[in-house]
Protein backbone atom coordinates (compact mmCIF):
# COMPACT_ATOMS: atom_id res chain seq x y z
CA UNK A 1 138.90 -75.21 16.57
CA UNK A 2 141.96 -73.30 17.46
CA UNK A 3 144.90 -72.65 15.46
CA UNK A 4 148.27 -73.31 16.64
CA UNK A 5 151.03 -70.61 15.37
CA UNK A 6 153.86 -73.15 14.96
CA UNK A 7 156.92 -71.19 15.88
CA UNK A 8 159.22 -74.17 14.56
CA UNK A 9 158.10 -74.24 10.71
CA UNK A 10 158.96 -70.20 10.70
CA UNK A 11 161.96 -70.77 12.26
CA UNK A 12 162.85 -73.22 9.32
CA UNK A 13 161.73 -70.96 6.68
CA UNK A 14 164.11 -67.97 8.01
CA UNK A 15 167.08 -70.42 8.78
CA UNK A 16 166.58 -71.75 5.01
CA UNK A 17 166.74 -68.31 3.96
CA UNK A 18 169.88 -66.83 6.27
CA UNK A 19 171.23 -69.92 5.31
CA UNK A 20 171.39 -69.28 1.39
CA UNK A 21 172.61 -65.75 2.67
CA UNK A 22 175.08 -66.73 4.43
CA UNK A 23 176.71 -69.05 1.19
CA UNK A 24 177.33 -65.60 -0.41
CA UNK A 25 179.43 -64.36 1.97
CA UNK A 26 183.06 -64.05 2.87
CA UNK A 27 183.26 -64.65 6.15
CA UNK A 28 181.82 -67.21 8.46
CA UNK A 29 179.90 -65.45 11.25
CA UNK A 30 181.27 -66.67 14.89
CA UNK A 31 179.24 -65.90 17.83
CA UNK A 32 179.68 -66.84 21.36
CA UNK A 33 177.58 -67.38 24.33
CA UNK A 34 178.56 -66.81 27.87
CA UNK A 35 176.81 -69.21 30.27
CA UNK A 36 177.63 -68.78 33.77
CA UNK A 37 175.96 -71.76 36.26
CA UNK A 38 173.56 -74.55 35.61
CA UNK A 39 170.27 -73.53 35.47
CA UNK A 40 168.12 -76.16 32.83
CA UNK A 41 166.12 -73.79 31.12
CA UNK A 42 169.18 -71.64 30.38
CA UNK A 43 171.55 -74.98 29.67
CA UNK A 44 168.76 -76.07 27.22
CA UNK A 45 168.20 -72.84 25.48
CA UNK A 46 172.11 -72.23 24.60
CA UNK A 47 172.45 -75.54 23.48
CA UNK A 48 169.29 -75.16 21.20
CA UNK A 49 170.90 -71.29 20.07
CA UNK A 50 174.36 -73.45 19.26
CA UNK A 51 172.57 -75.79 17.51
CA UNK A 52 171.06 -73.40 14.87
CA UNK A 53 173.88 -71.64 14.02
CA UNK A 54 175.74 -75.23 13.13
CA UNK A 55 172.29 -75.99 10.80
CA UNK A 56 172.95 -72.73 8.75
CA UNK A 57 176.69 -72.51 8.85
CA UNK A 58 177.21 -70.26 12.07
CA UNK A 59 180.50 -70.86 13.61
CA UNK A 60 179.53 -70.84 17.39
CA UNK A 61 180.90 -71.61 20.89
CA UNK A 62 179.39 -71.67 24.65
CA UNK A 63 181.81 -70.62 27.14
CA UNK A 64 180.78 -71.78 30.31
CA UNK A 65 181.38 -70.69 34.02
CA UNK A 66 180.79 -72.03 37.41
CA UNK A 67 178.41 -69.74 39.46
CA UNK A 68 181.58 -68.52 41.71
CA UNK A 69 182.98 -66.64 38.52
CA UNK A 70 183.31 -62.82 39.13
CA UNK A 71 182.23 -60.55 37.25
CA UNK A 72 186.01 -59.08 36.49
CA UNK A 73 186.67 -62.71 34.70
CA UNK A 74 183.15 -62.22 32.73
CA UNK A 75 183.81 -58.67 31.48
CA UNK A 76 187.69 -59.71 30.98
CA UNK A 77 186.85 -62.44 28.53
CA UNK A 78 183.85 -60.22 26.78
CA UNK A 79 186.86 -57.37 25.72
CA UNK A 80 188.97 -60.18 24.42
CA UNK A 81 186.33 -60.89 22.28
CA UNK A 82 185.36 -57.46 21.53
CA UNK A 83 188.75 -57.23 19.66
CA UNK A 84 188.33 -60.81 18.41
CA UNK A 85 188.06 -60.62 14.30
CA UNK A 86 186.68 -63.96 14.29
CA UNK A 87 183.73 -63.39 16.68
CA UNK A 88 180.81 -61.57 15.37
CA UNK A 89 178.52 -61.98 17.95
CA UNK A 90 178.26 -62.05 21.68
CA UNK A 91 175.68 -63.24 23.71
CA UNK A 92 175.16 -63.37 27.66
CA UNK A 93 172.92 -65.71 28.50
CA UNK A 94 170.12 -64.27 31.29
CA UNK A 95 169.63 -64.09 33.93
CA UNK A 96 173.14 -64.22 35.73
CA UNK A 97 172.57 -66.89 38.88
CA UNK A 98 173.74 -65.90 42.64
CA UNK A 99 175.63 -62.41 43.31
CA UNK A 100 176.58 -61.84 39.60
CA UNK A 101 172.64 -60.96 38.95
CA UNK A 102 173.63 -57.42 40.79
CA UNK A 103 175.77 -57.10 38.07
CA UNK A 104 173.98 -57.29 34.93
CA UNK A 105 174.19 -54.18 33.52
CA UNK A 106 177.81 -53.51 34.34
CA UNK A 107 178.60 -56.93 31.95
CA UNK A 108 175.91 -55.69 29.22
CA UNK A 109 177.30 -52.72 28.96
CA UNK A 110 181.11 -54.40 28.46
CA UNK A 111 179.75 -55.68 25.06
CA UNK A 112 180.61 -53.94 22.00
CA UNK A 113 177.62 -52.67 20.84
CA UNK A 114 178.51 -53.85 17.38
CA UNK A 115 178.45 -57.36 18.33
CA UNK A 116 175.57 -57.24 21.21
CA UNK A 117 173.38 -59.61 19.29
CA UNK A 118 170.57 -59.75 22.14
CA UNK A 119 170.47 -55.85 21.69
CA UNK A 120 171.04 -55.16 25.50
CA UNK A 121 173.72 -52.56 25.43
CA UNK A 122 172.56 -48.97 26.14
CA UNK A 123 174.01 -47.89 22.76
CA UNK A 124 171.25 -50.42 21.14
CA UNK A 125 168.39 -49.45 23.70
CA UNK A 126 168.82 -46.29 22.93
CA UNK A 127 168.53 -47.25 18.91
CA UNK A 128 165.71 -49.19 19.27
CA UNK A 129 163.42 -46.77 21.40
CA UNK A 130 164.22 -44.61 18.64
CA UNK A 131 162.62 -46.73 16.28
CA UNK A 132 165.41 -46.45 14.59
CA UNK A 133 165.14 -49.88 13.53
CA UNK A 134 162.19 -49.05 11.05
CA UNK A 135 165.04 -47.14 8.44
CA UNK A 136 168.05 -48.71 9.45
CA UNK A 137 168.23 -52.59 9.24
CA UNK A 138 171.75 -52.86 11.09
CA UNK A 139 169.99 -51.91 14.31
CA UNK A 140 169.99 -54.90 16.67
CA UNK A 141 166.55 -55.69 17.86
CA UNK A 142 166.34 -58.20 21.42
CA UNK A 143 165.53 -61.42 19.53
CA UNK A 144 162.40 -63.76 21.34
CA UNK A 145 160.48 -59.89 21.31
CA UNK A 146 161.03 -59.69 17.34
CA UNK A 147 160.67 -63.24 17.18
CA UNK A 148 156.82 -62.74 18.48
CA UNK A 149 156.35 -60.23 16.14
CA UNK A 150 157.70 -62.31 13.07
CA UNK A 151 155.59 -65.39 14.24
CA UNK A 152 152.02 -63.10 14.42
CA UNK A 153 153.24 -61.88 11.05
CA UNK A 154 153.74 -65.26 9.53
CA UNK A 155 150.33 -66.17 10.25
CA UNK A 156 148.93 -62.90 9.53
CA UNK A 157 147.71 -62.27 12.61
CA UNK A 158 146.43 -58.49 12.73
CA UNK A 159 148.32 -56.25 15.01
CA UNK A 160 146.88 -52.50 14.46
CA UNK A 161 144.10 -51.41 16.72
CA UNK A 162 144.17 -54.87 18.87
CA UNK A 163 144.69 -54.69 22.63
CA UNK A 164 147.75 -56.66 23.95
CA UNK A 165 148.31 -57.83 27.18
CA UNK A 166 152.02 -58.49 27.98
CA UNK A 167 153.04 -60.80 31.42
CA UNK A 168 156.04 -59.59 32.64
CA UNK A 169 158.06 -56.51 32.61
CA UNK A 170 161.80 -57.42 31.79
CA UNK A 171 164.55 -55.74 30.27
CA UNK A 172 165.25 -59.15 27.80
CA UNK A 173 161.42 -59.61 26.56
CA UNK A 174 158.56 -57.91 28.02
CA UNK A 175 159.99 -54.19 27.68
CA UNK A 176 161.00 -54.25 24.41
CA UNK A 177 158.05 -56.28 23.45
CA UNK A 178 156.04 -53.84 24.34
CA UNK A 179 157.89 -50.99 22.58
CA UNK A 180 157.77 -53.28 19.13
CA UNK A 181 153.65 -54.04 19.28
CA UNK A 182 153.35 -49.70 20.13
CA UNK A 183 155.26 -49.49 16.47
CA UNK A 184 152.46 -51.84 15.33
CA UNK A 185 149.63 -49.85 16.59
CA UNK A 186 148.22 -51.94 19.23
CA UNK A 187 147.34 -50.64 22.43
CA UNK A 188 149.81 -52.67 24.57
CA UNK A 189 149.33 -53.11 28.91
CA UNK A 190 151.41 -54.82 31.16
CA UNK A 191 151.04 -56.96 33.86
CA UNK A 192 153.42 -58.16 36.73
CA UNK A 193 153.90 -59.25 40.13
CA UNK A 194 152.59 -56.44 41.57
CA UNK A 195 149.57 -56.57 39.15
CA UNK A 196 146.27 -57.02 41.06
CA UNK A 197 143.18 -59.22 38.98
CA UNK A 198 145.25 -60.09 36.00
CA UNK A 199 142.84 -62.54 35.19
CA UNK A 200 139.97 -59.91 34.78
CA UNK A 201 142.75 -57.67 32.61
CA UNK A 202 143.97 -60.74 30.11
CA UNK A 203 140.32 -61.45 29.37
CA UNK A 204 139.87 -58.09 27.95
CA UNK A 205 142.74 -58.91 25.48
CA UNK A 206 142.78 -59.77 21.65
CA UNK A 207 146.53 -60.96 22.12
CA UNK A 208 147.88 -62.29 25.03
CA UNK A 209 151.93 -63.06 25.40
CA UNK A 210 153.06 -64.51 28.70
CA UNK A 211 156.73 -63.77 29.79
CA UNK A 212 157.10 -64.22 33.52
CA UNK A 213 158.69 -67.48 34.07
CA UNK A 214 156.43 -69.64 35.76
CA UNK A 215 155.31 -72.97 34.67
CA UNK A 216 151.68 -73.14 33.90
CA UNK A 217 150.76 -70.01 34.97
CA UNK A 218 148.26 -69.08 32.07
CA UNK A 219 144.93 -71.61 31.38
CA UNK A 220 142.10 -71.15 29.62
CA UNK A 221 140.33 -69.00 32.35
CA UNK A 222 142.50 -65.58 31.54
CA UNK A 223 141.85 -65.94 28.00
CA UNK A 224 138.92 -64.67 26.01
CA UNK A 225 137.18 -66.97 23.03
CA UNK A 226 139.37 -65.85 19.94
CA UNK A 227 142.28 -64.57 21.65
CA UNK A 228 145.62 -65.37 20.58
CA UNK A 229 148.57 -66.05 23.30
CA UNK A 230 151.83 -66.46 22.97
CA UNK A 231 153.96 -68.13 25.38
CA UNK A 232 157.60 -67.02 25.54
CA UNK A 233 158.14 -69.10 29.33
CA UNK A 234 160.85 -71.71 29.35
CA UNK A 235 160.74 -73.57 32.72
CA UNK A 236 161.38 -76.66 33.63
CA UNK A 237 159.04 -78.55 35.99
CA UNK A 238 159.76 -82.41 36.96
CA UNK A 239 162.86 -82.05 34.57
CA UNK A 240 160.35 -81.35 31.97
CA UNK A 241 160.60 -78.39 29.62
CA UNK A 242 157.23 -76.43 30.30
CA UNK A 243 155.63 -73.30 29.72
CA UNK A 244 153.93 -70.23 31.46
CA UNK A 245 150.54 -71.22 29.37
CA UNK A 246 148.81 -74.59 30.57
């Protein structure tokens, strides 16, 4: 019978502990989220991001734009909370809809590094393909990549030697994902749009984690008998929360 790694009782058992951690300090942490249009799956994920913080004692806020917004506005507000004592954290929320996708980087890279909690900046790139991460425990890591780690971990779910096969190749999850299984020792491949017979690659895998963003894209045929997969996709099909693994 297969196991189901239950991503919601570890997320429990680390918001029970940062929330004893936070009790000891002196500050509350604030962080805020920049949303810019109305895509579900993003609406849905800030919301559920706003709603931990409140459960553990996170001071947060979602500042929300319509799609017009420039990105002078965006990186305006981002430097008046780079110099905001009260905000700890800031998040953009990805992708960016309509013509402010072209723009990305340029509003990343407007983030004080310091307070880039997704780890997107090229300051904390730069830190993490280091590995600088392993010594140095202020290093912001991208957070659903070490969240995948920390959920194969919880269930002891041997990394070293096994062959990974990541679906999809972005800059939020599937890069750095990759780069945190290589400081695991597994022997990590990639697969994307332009990737021809993924089915006959994925069946060769021990661990399969499916990133790309389309609703029931993975069944049972790409996986092998004893595989693990992990499905990172949030779509919404139907108005219905789905997915990439069927």
């Amino acid at each position: 019978m297969a196991q189901i790694l239950d991503g919601r009782i570890i997320s429990k058992q680390i918001k029970d502990v940062v929330r004893r951690e936070l009790v000891s300090l002196h500050v509350k942490p604030g962080l805020t989220v920049l949303l810019v249009g109305l895509d579900p799956a993003s609406q849905t994920y800030v919301e559920n991001k706003a709603k931990a913080c409140r459960e553990i004692g996170i001071r947060s806020e979602i500042l929300r734009y319509p799609i017009t917004t420039k990105k002078e506005e965006i990186i305006a507000k981002i430097e008046e909370l780079n110099i905001d004592p009260q905000i700890h954290g800031i998040l953009l929320q990805l992708p960016l809809p309509g013509d402010l996708h072209s723009f990305e980087q340029d509003i990343l890279e407007s983030i004080d590094p310091e307070k880039d909690v997704d780890g997107l900046h090229p300051i904390n790139i730069g830190r993490f393909m280091n590995n600088k991460y392993l010594s140095d425990a202020t290093v912001l890591l991208p957070c659903t990549p070490y969240g995948v780690i920390r959920l194969l971990q919880a269930y002891n779910v041997s990394i070293a030697g096994k062959d990974v096969v990541i679906i999809g190749r972005s800059n939020l999850v599937g890069k750095p994902l990759g780069m945190l299984f290589l400081a695991e020792n597994a022997t990590v491949t990639f697969c994307h749009s332009k990737t021809l017979n993924i089915k006959t690659i994925t069946t060769q895998a021990d661990i399969v984690v499916s990133a790309v963003g389309r609703p029931k894209f993975i069944d049972a045929t790409y996986i092998k008998k004893g595989a693990v997969v992990i499905d990172v996709g949030f779509n919404y099909e139907e108005k219905a929360l789905v997915g990439d693994v069927d």
